[in-house]
C-alpha atoms as a PDB file:
ATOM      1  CA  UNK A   1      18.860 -24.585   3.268  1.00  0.00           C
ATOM      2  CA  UNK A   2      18.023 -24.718   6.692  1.00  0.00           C
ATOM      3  CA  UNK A   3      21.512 -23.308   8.917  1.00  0.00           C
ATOM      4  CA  UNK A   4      21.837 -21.092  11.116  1.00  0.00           C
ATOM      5  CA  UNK A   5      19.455 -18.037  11.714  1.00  0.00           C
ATOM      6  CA  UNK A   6      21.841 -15.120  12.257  1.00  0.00           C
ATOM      7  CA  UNK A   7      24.119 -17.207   9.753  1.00  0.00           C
ATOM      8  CA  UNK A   8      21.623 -17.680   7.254  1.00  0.00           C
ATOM      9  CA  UNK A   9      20.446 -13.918   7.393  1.00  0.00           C
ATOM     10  CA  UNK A  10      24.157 -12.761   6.782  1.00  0.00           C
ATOM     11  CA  UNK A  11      24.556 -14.713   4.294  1.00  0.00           C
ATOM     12  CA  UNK A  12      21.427 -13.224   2.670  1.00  0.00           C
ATOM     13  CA  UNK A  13      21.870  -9.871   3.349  1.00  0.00           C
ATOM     14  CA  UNK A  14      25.363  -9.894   1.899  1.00  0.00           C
ATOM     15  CA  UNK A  15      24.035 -11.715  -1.140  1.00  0.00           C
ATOM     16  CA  UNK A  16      20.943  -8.597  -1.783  1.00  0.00           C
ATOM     17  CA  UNK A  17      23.014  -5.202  -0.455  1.00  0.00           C
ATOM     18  CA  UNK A  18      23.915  -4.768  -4.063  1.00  0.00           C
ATOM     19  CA  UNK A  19      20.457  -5.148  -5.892  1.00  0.00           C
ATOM     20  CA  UNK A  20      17.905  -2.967  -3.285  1.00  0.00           C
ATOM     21  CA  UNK A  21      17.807   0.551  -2.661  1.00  0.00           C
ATOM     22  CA  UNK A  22      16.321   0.035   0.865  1.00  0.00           C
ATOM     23  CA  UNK A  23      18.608   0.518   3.929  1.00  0.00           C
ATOM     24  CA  UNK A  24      20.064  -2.511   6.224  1.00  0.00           C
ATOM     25  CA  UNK A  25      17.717  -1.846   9.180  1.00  0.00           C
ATOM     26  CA  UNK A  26      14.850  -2.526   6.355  1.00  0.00           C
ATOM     27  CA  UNK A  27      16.149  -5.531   4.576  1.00  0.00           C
ATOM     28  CA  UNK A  28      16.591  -7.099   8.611  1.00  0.00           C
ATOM     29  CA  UNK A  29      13.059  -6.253   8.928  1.00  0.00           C
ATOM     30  CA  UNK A  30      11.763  -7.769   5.940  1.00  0.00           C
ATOM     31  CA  UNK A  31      14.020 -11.126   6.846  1.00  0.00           C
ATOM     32  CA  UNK A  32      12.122 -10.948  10.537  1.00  0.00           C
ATOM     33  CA  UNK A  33       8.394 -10.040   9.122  1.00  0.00           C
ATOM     34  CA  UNK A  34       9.389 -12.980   6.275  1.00  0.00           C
ATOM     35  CA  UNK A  35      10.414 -15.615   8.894  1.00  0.00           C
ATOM     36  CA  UNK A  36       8.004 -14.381  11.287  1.00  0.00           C
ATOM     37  CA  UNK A  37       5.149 -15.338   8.655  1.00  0.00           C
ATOM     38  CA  UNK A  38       6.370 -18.551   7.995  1.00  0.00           C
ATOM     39  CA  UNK A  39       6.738 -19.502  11.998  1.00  0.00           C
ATOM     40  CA  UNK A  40       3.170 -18.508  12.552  1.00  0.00           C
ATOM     41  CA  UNK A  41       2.191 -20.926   9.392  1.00  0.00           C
ATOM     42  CA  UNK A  42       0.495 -17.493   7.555  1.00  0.00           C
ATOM     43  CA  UNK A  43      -0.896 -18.653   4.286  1.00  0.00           C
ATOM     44  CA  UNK A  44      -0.698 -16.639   0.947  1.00  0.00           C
ATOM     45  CA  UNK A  45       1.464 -15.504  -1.073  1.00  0.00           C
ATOM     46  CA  UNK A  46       5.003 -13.237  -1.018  1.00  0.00           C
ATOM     47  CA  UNK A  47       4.102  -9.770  -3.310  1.00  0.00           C
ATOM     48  CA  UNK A  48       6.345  -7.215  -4.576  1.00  0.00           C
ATOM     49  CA  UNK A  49       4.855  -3.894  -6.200  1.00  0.00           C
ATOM     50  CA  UNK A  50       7.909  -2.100  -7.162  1.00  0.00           C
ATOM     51  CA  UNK A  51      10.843  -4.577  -7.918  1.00  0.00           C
ATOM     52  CA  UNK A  52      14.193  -2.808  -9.399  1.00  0.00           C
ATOM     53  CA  UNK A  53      16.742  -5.226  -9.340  1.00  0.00           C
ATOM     54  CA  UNK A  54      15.467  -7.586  -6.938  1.00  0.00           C
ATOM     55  CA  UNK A  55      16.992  -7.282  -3.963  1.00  0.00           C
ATOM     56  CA  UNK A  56      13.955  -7.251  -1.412  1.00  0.00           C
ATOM     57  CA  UNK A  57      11.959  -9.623  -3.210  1.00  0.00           C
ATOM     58  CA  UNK A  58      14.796 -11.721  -3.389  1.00  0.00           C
ATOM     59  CA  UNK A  59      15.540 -11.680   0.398  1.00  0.00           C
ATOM     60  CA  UNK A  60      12.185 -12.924   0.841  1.00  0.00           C
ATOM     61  CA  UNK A  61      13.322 -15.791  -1.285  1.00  0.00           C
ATOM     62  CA  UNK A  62      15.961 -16.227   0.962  1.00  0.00           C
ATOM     63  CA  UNK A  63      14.017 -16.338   4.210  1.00  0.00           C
ATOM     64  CA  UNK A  64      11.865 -19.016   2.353  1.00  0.00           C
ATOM     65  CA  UNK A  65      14.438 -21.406   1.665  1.00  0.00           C
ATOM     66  CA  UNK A  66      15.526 -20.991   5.149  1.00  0.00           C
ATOM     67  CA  UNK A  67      12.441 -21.769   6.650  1.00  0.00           C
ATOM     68  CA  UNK A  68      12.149 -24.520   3.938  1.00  0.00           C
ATOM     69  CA  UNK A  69       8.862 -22.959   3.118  1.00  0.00           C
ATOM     70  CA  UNK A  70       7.583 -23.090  -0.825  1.00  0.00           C
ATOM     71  CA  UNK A  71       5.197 -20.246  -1.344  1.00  0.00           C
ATOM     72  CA  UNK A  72       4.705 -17.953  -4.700  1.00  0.00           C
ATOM     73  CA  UNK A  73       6.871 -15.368  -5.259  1.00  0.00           C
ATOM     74  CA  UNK A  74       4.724 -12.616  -7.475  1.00  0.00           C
ATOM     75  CA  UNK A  75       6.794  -9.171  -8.906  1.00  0.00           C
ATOM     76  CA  UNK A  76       4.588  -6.311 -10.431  1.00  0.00           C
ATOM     77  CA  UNK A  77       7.240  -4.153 -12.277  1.00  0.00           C
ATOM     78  CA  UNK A  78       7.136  -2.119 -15.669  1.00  0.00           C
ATOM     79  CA  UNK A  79      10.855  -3.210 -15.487  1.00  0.00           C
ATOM     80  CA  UNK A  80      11.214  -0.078 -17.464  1.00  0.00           C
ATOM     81  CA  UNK A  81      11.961   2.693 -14.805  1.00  0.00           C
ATOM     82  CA  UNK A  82       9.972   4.818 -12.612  1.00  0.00           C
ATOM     83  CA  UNK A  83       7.063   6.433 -13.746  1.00  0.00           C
ATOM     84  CA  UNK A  84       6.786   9.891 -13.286  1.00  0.00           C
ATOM     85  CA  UNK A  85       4.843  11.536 -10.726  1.00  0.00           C
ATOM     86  CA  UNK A  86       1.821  13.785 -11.047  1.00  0.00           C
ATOM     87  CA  UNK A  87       0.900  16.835  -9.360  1.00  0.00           C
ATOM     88  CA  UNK A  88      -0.838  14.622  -6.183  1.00  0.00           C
ATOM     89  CA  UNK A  89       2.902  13.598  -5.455  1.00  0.00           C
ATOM     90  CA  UNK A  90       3.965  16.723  -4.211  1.00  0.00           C
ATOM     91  CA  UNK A  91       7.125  19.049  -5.616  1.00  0.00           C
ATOM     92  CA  UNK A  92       9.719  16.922  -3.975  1.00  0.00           C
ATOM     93  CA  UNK A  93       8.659  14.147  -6.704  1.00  0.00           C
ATOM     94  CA  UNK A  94       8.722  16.595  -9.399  1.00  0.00           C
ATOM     95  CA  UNK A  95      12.538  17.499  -8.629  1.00  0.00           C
ATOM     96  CA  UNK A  96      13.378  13.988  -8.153  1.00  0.00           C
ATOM     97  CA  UNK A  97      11.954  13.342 -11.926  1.00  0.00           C
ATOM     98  CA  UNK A  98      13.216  16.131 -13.136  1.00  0.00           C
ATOM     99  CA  UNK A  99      10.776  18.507 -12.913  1.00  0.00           C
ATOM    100  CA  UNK A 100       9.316  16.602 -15.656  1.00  0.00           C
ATOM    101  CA  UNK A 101       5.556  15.192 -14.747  1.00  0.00           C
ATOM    102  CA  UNK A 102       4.825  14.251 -18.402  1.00  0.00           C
ATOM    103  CA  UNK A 103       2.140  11.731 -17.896  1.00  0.00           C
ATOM    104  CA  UNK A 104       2.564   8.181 -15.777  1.00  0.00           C
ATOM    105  CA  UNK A 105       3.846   6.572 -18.971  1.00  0.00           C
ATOM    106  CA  UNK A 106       7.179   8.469 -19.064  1.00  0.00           C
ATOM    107  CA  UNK A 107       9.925   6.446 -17.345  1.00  0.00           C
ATOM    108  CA  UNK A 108      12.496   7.682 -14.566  1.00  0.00           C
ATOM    109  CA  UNK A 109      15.343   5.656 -15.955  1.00  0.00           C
ATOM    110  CA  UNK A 110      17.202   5.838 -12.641  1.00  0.00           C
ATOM    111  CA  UNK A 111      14.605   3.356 -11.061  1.00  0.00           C
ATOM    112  CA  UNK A 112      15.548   1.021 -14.329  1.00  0.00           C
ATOM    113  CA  UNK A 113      16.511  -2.480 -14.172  1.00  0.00           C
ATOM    114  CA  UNK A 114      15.703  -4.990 -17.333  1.00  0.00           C
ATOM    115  CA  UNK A 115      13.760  -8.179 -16.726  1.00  0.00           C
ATOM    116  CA  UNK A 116      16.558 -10.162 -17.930  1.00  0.00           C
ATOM    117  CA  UNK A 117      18.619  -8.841 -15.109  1.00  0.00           C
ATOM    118  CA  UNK A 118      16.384  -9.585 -12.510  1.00  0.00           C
ATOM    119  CA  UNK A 119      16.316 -12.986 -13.421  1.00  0.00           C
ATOM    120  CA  UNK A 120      19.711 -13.742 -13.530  1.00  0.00           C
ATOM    121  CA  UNK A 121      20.313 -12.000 -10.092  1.00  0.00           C
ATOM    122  CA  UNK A 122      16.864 -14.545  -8.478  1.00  0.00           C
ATOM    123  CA  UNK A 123      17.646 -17.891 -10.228  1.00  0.00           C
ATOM    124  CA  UNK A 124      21.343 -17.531 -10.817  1.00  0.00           C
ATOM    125  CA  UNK A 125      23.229 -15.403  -7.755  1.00  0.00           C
ATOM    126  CA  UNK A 126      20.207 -16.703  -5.113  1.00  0.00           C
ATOM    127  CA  UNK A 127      19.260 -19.689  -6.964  1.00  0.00           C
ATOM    128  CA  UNK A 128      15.426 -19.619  -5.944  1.00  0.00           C
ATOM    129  CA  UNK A 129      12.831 -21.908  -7.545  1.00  0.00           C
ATOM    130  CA  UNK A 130      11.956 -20.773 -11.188  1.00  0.00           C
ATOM    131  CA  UNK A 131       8.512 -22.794  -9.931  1.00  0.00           C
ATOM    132  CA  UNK A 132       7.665 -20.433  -7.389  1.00  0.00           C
ATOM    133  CA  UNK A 133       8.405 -16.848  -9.373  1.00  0.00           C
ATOM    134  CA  UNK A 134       5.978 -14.778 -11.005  1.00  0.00           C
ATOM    135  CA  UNK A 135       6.652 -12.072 -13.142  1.00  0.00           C
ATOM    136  CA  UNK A 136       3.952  -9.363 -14.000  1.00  0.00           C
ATOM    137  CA  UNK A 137       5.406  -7.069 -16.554  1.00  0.00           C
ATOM    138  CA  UNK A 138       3.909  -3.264 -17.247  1.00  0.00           C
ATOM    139  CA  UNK A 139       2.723  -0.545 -15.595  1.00  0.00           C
ATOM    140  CA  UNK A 140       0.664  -1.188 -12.427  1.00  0.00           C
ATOM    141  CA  UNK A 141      -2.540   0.239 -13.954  1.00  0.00           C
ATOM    142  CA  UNK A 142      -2.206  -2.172 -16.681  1.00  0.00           C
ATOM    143  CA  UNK A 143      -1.539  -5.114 -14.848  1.00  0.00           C
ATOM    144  CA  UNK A 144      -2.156  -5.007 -11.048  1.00  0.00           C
ATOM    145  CA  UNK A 145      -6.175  -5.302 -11.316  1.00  0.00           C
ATOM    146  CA  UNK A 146      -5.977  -7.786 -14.219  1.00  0.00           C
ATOM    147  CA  UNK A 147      -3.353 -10.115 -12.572  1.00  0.00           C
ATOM    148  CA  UNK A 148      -4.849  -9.773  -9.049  1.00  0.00           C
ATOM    149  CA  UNK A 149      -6.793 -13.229  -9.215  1.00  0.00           C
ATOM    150  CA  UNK A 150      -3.880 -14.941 -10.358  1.00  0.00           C
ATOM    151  CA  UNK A 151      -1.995 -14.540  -7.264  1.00  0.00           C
ATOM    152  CA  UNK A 152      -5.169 -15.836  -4.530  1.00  0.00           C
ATOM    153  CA  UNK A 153      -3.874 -15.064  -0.539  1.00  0.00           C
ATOM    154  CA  UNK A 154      -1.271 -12.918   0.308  1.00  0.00           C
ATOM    155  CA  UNK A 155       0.880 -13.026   3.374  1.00  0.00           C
ATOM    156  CA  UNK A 156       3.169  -9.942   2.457  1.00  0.00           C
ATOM    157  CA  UNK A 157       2.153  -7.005   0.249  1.00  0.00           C
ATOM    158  CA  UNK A 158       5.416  -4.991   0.383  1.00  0.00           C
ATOM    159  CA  UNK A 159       4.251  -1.725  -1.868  1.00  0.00           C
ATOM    160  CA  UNK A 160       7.215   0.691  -3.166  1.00  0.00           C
ATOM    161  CA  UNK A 161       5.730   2.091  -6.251  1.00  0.00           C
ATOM    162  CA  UNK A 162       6.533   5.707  -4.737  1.00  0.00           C
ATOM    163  CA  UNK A 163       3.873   7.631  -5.925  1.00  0.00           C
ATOM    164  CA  UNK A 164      -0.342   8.468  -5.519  1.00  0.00           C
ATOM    165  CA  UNK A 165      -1.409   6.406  -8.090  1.00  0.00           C
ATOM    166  CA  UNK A 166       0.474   3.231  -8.248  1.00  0.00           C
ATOM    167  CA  UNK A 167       0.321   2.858  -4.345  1.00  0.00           C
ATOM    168  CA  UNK A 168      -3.487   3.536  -4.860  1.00  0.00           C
ATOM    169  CA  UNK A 169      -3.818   0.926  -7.730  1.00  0.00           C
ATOM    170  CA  UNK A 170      -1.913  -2.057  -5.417  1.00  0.00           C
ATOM    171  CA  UNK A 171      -3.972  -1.305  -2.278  1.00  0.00           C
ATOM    172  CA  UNK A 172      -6.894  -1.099  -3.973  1.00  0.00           C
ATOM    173  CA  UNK A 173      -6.391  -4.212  -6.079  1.00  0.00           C
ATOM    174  CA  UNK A 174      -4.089  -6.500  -3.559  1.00  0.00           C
ATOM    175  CA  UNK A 175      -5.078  -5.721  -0.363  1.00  0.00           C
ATOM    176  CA  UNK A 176      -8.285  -7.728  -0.071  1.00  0.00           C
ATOM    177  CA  UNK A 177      -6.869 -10.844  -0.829  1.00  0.00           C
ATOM    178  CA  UNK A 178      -4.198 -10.046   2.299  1.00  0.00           C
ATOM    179  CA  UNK A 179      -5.068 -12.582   4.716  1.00  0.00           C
ATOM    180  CA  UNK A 180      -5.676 -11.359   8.769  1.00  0.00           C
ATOM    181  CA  UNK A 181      -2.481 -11.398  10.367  1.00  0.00           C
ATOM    182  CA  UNK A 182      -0.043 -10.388   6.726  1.00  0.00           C
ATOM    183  CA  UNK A 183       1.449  -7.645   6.806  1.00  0.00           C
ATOM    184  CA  UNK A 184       1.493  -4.450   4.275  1.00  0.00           C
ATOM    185  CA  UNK A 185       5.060  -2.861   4.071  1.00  0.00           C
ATOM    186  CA  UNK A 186       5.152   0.872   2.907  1.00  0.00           C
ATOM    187  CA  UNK A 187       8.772   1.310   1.503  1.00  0.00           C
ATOM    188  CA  UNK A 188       8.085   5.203   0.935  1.00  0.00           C
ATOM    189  CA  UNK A 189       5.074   6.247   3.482  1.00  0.00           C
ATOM    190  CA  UNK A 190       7.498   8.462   5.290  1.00  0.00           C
ATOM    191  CA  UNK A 191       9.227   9.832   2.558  1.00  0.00           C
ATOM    192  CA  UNK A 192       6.691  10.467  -0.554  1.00  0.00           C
ATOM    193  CA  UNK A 193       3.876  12.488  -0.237  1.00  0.00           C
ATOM    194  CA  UNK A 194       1.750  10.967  -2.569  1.00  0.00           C
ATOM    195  CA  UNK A 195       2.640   7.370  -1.033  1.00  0.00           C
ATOM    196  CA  UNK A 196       1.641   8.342   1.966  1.00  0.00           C
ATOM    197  CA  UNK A 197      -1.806  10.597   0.946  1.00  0.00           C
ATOM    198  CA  UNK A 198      -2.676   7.308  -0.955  1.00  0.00           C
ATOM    199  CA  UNK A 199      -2.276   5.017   2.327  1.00  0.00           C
ATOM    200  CA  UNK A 200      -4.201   7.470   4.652  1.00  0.00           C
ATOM    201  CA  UNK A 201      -6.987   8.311   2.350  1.00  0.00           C
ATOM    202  CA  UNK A 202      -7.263   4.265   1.302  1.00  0.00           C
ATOM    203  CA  UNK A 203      -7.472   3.136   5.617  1.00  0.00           C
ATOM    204  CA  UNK A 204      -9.551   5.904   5.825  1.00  0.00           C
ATOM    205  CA  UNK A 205     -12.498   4.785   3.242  1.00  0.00           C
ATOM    206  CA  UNK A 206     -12.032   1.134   4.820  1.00  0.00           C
ATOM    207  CA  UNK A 207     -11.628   1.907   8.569  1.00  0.00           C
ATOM    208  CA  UNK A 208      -8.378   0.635   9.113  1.00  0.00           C
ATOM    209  CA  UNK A 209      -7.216   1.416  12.429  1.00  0.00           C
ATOM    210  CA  UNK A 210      -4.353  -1.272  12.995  1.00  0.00           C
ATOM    211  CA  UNK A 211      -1.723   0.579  13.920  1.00  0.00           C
ATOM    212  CA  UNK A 212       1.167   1.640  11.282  1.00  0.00           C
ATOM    213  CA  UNK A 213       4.377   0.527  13.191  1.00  0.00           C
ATOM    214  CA  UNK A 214       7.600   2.798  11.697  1.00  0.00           C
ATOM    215  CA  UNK A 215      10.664   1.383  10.596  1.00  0.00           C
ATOM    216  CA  UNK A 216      13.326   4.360   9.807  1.00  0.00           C
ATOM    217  CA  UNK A 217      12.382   7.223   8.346  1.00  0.00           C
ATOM    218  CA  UNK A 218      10.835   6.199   5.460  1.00  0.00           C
ATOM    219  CA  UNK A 219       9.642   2.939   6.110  1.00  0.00           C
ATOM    220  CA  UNK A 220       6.339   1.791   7.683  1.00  0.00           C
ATOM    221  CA  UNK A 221       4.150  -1.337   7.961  1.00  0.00           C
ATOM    222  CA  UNK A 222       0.941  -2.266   9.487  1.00  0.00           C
ATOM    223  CA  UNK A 223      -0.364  -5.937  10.210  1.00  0.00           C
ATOM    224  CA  UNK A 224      -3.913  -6.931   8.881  1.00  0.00           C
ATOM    225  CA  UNK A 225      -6.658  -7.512  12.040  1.00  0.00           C
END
């Protein structure tokens, strides 16, 4: 599907507005960081902690197909909502849920989209390879460190699991098989507390220092030395 760029990207971002919660100046950025990956012949793997119904892990389908790239597509979701947030998180987190905090297990139903749904939206509306999508179903803690060698380099680790813990669990598990030069994109690190308490404490005990380059308000990335 190789067109036009800015036609292409449109196209795309018409096709996704109505299955991602993330703004328009962050889906444009996710098509450039995709497209950029793919230009500089990056190797690994597309990864999406925190899926809903699709939308950003699905524009990085997109940018794929324009680039006429095949790489794995892998999506960690519970596909059962939101988890709820624990005290680490902060008492915005707790009003968002709630005020609930029952444990990590209880789901935020807003954040809910079904498996089957997702599906239909990647192979059907976008009509991406089934070949090159991976679907890890469950909670992060019970999947993300037992799935990890399944999915070998990654090239974009694009993290919105909101809170401490499940940011925690994907840096932890994913981020040493990021190869130098992907890129880690923080959906949340401006806007959750325990999202972005994970991320500094986690470059912290590694010595990270690469730079973590802003998007809006809420969104942030940095680029692996």
């Amino acid at each position: 599907m190789r067109g036009l760029p800015c036609v292409d990207r449109a196209r795309s971002l018409f096709l996704v507005r109505d299955y991602t919660m993330t703004t328009f100046k962050r889906c444009k950025n996710l098509w450039e960081i995709a497209t950029q990956v793919s230009k500089r012949k990056i190797p690994g793997a597309f990864v999406e902690c925190g899926v809903w119904r699709g939308g950003s892990i699905g524009l990085m389908g997109r940018a794929l197909k324009h680039t006429a790239e095949n790489r794995p597509l892998h999506l960690f979701d519970s596909f059962q909502g939101l988890p709820e947030p624990e005290e680490i998180d902060g008492v915005t987190a707790k009003e968002y849920s709630s005020g609930k905090s029952e444990g990590r297990l209880t789901a935020i139903a807003r954040c809910e989209a079904n498996l089957g749904e997702v599906q239909k939206f990647l192979l059907e509306r976008l009509q991406l390879d089934p070949k090159n999508i991976h679907f890890h179903v469950g909670w992060f803690q019970d999947t993300v460190a037992k799935d990890a060698g399944q999915v070998g380099d990654i090239a974009i680790l694009r993290l919105d699991g909101d809170w401490y813990a499940s940011t925690r669990i994907c840096l932890e598990n994913l981020y040493p098989r990021l190869v130098p030069g992907g890129f880690v994109i923080l959906d949340d690190y401006f806007w959750w507390e325990g999202c972005r308490k994970a991320t500094d404490e986690f470059r912290a005990e590694l010595g990270i220092s690469a730079p973590i380059v802003p998007v809006d308000g809420e969104c942030a990335y940095w680029i692996k030395p």
